[in-house]
Structure formats: C-alpha cells, structure tokens
PDB file of N, CA and C in Angstrom:
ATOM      1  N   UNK A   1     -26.047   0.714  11.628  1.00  0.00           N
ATOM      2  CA  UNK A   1     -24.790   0.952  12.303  1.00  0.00           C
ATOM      3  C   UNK A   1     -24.723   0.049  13.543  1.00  0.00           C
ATOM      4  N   UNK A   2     -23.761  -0.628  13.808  1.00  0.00           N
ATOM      5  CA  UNK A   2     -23.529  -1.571  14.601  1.00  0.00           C
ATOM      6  C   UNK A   2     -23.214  -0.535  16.025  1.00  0.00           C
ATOM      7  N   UNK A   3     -23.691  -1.273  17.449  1.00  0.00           N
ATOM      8  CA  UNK A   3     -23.367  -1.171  18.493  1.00  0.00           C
ATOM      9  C   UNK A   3     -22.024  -0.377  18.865  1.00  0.00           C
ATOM     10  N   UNK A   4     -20.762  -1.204  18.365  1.00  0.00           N
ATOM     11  CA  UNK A   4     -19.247  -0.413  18.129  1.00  0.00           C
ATOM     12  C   UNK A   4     -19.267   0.503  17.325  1.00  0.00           C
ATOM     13  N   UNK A   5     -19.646   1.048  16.617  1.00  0.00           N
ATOM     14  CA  UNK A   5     -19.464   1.934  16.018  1.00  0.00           C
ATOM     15  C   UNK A   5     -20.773   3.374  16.701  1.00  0.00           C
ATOM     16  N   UNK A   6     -21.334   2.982  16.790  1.00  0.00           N
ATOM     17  CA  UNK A   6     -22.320   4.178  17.032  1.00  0.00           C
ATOM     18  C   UNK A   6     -21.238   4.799  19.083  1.00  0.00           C
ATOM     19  N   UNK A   7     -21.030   3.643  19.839  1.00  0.00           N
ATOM     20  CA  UNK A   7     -20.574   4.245  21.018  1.00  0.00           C
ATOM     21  C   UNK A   7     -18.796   4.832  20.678  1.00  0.00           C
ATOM     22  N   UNK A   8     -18.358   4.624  19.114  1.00  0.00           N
ATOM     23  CA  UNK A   8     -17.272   5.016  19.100  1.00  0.00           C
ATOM     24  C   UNK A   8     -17.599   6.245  18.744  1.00  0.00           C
ATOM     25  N   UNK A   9     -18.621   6.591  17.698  1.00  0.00           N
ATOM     26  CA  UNK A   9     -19.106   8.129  17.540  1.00  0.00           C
ATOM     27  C   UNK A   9     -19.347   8.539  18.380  1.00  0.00           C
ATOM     28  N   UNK A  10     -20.102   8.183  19.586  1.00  0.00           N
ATOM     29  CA  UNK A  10     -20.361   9.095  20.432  1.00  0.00           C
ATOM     30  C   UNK A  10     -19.073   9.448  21.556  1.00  0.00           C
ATOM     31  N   UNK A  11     -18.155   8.720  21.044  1.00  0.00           N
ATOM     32  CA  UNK A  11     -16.864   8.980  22.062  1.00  0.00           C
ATOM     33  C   UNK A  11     -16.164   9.560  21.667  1.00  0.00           C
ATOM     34  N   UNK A  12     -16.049   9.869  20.274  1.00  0.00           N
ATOM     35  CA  UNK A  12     -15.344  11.063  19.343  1.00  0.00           C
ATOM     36  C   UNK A  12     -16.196  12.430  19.199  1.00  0.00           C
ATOM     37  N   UNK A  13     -17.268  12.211  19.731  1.00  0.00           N
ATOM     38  CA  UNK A  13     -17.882  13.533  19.467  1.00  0.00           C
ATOM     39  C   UNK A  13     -18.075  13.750  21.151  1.00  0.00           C
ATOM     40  N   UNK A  14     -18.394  13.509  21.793  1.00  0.00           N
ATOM     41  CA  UNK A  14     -18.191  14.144  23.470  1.00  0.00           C
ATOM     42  C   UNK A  14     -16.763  13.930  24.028  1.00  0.00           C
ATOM     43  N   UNK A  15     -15.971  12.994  24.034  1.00  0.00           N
ATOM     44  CA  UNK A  15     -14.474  12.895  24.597  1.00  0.00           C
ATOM     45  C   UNK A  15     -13.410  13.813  23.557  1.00  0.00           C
ATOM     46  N   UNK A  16     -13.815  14.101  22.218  1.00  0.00           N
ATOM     47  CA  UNK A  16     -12.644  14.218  21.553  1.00  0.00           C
ATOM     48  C   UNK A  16     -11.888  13.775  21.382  1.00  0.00           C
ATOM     49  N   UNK A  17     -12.001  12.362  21.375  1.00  0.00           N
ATOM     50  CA  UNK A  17     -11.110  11.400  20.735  1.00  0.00           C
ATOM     51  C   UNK A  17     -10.703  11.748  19.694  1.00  0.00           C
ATOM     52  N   UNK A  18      -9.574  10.917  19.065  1.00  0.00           N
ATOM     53  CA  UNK A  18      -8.989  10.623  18.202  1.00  0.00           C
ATOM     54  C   UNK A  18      -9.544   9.121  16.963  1.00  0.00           C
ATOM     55  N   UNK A  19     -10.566   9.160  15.987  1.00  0.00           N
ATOM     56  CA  UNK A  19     -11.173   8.382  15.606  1.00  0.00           C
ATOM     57  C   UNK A  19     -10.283   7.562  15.285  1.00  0.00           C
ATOM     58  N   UNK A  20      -8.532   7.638  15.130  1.00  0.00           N
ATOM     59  CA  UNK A  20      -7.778   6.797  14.462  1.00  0.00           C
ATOM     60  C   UNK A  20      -7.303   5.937  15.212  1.00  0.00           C
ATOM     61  N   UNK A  21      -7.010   6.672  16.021  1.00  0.00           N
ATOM     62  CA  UNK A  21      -6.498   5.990  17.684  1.00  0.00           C
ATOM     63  C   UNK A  21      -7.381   5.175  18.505  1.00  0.00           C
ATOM     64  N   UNK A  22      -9.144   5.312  18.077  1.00  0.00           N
ATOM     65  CA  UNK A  22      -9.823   4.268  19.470  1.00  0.00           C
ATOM     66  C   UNK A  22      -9.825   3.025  19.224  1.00  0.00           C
ATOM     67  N   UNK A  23      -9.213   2.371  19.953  1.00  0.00           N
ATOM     68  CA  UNK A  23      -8.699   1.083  20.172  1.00  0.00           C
ATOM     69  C   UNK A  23     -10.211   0.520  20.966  1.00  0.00           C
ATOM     70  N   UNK A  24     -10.977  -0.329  20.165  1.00  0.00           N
ATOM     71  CA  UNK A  24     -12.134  -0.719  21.623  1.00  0.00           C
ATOM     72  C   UNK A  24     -11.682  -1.504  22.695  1.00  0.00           C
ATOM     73  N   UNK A  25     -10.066  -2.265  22.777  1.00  0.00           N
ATOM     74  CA  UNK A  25      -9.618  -2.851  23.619  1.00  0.00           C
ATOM     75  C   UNK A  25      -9.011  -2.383  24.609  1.00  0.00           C
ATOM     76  N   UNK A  26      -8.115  -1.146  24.278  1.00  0.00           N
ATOM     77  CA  UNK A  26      -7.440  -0.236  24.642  1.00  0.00           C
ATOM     78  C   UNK A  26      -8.263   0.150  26.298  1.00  0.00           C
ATOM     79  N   UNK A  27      -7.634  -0.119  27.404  1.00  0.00           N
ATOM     80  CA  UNK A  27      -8.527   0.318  28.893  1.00  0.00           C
ATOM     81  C   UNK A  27      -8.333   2.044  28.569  1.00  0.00           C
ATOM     82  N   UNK A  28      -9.910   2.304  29.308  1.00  0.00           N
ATOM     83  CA  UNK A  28     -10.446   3.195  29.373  1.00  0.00           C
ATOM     84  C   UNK A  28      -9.191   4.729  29.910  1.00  0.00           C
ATOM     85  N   UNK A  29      -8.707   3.945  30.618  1.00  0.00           N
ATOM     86  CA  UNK A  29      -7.812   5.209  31.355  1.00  0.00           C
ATOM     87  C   UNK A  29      -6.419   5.640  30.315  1.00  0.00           C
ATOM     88  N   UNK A  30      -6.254   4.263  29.353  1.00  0.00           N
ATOM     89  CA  UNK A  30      -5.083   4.856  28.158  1.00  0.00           C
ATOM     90  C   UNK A  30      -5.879   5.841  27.345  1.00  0.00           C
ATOM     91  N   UNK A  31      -6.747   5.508  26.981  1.00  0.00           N
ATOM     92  CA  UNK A  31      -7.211   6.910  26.602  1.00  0.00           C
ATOM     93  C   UNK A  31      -7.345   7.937  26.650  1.00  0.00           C
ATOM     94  N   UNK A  32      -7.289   8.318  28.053  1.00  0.00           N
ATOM     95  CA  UNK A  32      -7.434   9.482  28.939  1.00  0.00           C
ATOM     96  C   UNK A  32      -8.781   9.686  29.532  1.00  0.00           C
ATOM     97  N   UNK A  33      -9.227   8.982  29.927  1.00  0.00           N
ATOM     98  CA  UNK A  33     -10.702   8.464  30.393  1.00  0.00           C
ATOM     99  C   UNK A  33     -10.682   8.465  31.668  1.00  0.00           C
ATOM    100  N   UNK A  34     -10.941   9.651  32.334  1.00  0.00           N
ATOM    101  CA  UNK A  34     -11.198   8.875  34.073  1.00  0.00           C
ATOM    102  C   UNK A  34     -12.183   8.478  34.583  1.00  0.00           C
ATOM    103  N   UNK A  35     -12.682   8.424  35.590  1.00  0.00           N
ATOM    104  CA  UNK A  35     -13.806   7.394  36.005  1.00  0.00           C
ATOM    105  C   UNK A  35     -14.871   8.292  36.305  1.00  0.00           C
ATOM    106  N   UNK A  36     -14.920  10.024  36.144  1.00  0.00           N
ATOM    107  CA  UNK A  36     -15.603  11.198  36.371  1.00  0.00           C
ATOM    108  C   UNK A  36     -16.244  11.075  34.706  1.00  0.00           C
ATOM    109  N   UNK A  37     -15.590  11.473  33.933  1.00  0.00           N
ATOM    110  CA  UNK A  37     -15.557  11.632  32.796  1.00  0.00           C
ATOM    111  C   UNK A  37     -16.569  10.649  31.979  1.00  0.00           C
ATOM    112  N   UNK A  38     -15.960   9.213  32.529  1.00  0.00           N
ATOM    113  CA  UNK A  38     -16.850   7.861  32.027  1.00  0.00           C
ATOM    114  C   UNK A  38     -18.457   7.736  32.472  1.00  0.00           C
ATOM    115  N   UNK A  39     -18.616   8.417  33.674  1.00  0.00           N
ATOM    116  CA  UNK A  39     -19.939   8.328  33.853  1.00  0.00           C
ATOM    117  C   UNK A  39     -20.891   9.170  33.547  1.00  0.00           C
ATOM    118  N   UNK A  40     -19.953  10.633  33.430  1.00  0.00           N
ATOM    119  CA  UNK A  40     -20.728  11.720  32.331  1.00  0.00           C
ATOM    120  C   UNK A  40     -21.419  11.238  31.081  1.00  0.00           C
ATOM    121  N   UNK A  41     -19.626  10.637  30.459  1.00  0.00           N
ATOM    122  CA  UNK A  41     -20.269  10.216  28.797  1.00  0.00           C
ATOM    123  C   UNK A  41     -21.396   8.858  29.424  1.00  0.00           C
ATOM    124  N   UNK A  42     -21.302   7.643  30.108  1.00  0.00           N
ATOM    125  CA  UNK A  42     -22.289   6.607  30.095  1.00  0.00           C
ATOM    126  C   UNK A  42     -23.929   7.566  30.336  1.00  0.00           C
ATOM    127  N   UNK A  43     -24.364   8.541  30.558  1.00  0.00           N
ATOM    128  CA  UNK A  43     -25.410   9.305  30.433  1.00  0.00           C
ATOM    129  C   UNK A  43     -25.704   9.310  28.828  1.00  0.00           C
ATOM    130  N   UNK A  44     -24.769  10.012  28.529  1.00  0.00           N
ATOM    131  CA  UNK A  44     -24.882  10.142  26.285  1.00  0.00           C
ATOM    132  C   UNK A  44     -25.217   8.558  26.279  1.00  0.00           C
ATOM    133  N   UNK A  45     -24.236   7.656  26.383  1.00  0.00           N
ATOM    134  CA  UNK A  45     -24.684   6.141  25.938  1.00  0.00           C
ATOM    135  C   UNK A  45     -25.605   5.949  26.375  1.00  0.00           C
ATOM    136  N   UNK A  46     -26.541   5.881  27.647  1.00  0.00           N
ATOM    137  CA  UNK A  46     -28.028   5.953  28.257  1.00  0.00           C
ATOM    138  C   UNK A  46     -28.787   6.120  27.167  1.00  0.00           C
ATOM    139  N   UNK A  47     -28.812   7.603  26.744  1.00  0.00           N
ATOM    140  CA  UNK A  47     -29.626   8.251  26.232  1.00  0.00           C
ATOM    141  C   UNK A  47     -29.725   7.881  24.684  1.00  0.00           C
ATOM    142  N   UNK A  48     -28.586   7.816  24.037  1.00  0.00           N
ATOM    143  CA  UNK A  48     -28.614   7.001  23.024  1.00  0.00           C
ATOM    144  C   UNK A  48     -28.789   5.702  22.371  1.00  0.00           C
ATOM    145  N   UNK A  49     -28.729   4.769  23.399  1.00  0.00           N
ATOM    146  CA  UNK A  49     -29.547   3.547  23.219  1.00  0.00           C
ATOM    147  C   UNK A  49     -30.708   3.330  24.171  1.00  0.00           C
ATOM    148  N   UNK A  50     -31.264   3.915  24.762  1.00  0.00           N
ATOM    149  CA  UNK A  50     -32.649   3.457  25.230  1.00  0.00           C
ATOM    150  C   UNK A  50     -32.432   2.836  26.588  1.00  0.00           C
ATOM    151  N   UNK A  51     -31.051   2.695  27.051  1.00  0.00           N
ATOM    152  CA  UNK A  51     -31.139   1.700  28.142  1.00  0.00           C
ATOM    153  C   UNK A  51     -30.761   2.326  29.135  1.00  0.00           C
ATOM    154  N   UNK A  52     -30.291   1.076  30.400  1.00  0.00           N
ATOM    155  CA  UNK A  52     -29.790   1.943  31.829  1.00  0.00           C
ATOM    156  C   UNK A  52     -28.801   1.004  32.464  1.00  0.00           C
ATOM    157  N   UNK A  53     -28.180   1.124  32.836  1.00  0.00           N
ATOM    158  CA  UNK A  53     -26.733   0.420  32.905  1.00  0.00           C
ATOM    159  C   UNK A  53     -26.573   0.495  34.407  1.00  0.00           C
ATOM    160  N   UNK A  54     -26.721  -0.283  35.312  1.00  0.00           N
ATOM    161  CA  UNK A  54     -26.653  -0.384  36.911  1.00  0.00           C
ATOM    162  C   UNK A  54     -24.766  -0.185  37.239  1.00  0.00           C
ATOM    163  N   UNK A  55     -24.849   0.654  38.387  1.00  0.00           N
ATOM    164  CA  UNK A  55     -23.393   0.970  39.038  1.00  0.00           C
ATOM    165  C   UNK A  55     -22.488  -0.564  38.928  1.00  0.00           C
ATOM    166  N   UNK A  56     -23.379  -1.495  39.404  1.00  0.00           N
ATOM    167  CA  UNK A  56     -22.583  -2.630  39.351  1.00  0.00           C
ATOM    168  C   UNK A  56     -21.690  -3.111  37.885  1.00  0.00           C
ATOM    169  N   UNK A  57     -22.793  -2.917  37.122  1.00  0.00           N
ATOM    170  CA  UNK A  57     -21.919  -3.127  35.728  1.00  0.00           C
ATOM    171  C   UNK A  57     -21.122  -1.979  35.108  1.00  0.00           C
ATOM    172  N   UNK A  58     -21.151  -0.929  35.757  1.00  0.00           N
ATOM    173  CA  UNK A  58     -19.807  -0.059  35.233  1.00  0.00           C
ATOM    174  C   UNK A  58     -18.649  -0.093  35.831  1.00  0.00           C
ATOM    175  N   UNK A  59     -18.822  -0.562  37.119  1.00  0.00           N
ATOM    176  CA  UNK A  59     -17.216  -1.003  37.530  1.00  0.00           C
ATOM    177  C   UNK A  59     -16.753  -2.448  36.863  1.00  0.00           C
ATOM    178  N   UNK A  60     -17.749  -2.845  36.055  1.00  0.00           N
ATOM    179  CA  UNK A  60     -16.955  -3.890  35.406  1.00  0.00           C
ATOM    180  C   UNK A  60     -16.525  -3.393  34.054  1.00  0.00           C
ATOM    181  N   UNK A  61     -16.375  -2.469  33.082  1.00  0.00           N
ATOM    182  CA  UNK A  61     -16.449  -1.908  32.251  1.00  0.00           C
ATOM    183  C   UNK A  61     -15.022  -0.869  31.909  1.00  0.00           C
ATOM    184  N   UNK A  62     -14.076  -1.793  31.441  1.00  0.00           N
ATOM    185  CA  UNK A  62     -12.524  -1.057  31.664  1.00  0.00           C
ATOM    186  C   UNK A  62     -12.143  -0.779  30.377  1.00  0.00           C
ATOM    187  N   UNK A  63     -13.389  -1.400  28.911  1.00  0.00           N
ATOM    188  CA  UNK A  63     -12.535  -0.920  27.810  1.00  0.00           C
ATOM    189  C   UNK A  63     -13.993  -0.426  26.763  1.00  0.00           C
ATOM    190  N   UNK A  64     -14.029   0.102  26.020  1.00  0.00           N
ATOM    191  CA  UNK A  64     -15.319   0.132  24.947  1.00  0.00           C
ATOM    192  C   UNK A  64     -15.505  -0.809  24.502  1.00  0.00           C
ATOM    193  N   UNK A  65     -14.868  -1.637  24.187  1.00  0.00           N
ATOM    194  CA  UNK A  65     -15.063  -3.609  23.621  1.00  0.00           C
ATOM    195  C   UNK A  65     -16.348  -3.785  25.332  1.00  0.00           C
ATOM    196  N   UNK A  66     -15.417  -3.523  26.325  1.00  0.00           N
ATOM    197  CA  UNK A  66     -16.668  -4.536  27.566  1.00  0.00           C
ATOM    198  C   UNK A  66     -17.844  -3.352  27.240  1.00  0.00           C
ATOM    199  N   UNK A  67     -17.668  -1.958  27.149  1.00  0.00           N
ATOM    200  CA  UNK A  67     -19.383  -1.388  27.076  1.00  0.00           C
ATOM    201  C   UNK A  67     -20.050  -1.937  25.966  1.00  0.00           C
ATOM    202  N   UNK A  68     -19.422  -1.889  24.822  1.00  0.00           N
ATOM    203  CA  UNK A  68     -20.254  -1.991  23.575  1.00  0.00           C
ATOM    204  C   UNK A  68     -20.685  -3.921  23.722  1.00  0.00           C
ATOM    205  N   UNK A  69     -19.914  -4.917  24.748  1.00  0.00           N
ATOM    206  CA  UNK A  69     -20.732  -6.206  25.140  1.00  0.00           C
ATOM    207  C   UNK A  69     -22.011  -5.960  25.848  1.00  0.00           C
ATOM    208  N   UNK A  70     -21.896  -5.106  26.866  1.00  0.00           N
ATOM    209  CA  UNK A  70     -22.807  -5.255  28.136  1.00  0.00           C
ATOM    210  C   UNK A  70     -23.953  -4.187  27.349  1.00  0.00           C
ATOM    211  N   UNK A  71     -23.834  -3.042  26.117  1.00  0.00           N
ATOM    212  CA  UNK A  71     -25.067  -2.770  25.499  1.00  0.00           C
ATOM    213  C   UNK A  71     -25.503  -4.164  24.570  1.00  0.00           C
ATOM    214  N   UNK A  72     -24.707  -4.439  23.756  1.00  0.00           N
ATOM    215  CA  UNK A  72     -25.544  -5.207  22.996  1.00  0.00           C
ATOM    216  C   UNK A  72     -26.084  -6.213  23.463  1.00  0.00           C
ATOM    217  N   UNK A  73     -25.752  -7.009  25.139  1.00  0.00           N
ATOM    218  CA  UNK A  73     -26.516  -7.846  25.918  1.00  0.00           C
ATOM    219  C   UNK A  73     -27.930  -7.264  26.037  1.00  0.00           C
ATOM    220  N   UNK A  74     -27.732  -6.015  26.815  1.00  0.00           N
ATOM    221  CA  UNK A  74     -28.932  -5.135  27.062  1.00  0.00           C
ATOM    222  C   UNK A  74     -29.781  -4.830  26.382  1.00  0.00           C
ATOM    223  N   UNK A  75     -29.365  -4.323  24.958  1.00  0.00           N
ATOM    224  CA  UNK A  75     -30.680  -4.448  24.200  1.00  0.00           C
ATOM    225  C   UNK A  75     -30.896  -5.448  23.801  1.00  0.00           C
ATOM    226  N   UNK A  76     -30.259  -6.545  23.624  1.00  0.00           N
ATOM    227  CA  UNK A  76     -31.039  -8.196  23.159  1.00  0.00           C
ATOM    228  C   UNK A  76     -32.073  -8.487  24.205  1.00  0.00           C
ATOM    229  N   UNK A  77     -31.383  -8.268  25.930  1.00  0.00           N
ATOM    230  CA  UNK A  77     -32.561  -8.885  26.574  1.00  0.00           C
ATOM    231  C   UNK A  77     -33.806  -8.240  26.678  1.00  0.00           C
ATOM    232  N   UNK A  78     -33.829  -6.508  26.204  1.00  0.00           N
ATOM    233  CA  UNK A  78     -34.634  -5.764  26.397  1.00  0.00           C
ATOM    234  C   UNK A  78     -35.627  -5.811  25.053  1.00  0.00           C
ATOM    235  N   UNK A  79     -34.946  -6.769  24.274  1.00  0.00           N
ATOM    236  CA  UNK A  79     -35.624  -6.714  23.175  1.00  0.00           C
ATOM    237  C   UNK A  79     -35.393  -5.248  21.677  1.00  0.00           C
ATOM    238  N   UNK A  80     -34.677  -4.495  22.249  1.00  0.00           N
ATOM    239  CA  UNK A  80     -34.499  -3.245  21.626  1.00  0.00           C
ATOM    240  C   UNK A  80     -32.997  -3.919  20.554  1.00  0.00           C
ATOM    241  N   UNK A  81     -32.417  -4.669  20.592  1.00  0.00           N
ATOM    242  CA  UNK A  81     -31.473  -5.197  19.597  1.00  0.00           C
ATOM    243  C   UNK A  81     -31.544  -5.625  18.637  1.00  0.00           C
TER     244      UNK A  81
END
C-alpha cells in the first residue's frame, strides 16, 4: 500500500472523512480540518509510519498531497521507504 493511500485510511478512519470526497490536493481546512485536529491526527501518522515530523514542517503542510510528500521524503531518508 502506497504512502497516499495508507494516510488517506487513516484520515477516514480518525477524521471521518468521506473516502469519496478526499481530494489529496484539496487544503486541509476545505475539509474541515483545523489546525487542533491536524496535529492530533499527525500523532496517528507518527505512529503509523515510524517517523517524527518537526513543528517546522507542519506549518508547511496545507494539503495530504504535501503530508503524504514530506512522509515519503522521510522514510526514504530514514531508510524505512
């Protein structure tokens, strides 16, 4: 299972998304995503890929397309990709 797809499951199963509707381009806040909410779920994404994601790179992080880049960077450089 690819990177996009595993953080879209986990965004349909803790946000209650709409699996038809997630747009990975779509910014975080059309979704109904606030910036409380996003750092709850980035804990599940933590925990589910192995990694750790610095404050700096979540304020860069406005759609699931930029998380699901900045994991699959992360585990390439970490070697876990």
């Amino acid at each position: 299972m690819d990177t996009l797809t595993r953080i879209k499951d986990l965004a349909v199963k803790e946000l209650s998304l709409d699996p038809a509707t997630l747009d990975a381009s779509k910014p975080l806040d059309q979704l109904g995503i606030d910036s409380l909410t996003f750092i709850e779920f980035m804990f599940k994404v933590e925990d589910e890929f192995g990694v750790k994601v610095s404050d700096e790179d979540l304020r860069n992080i406005k759609s699931f397309g930029d998380l699901e880049r900045l994991i699959a960077a992360t585990l390439q450089a970490t070697g876990k990709g």
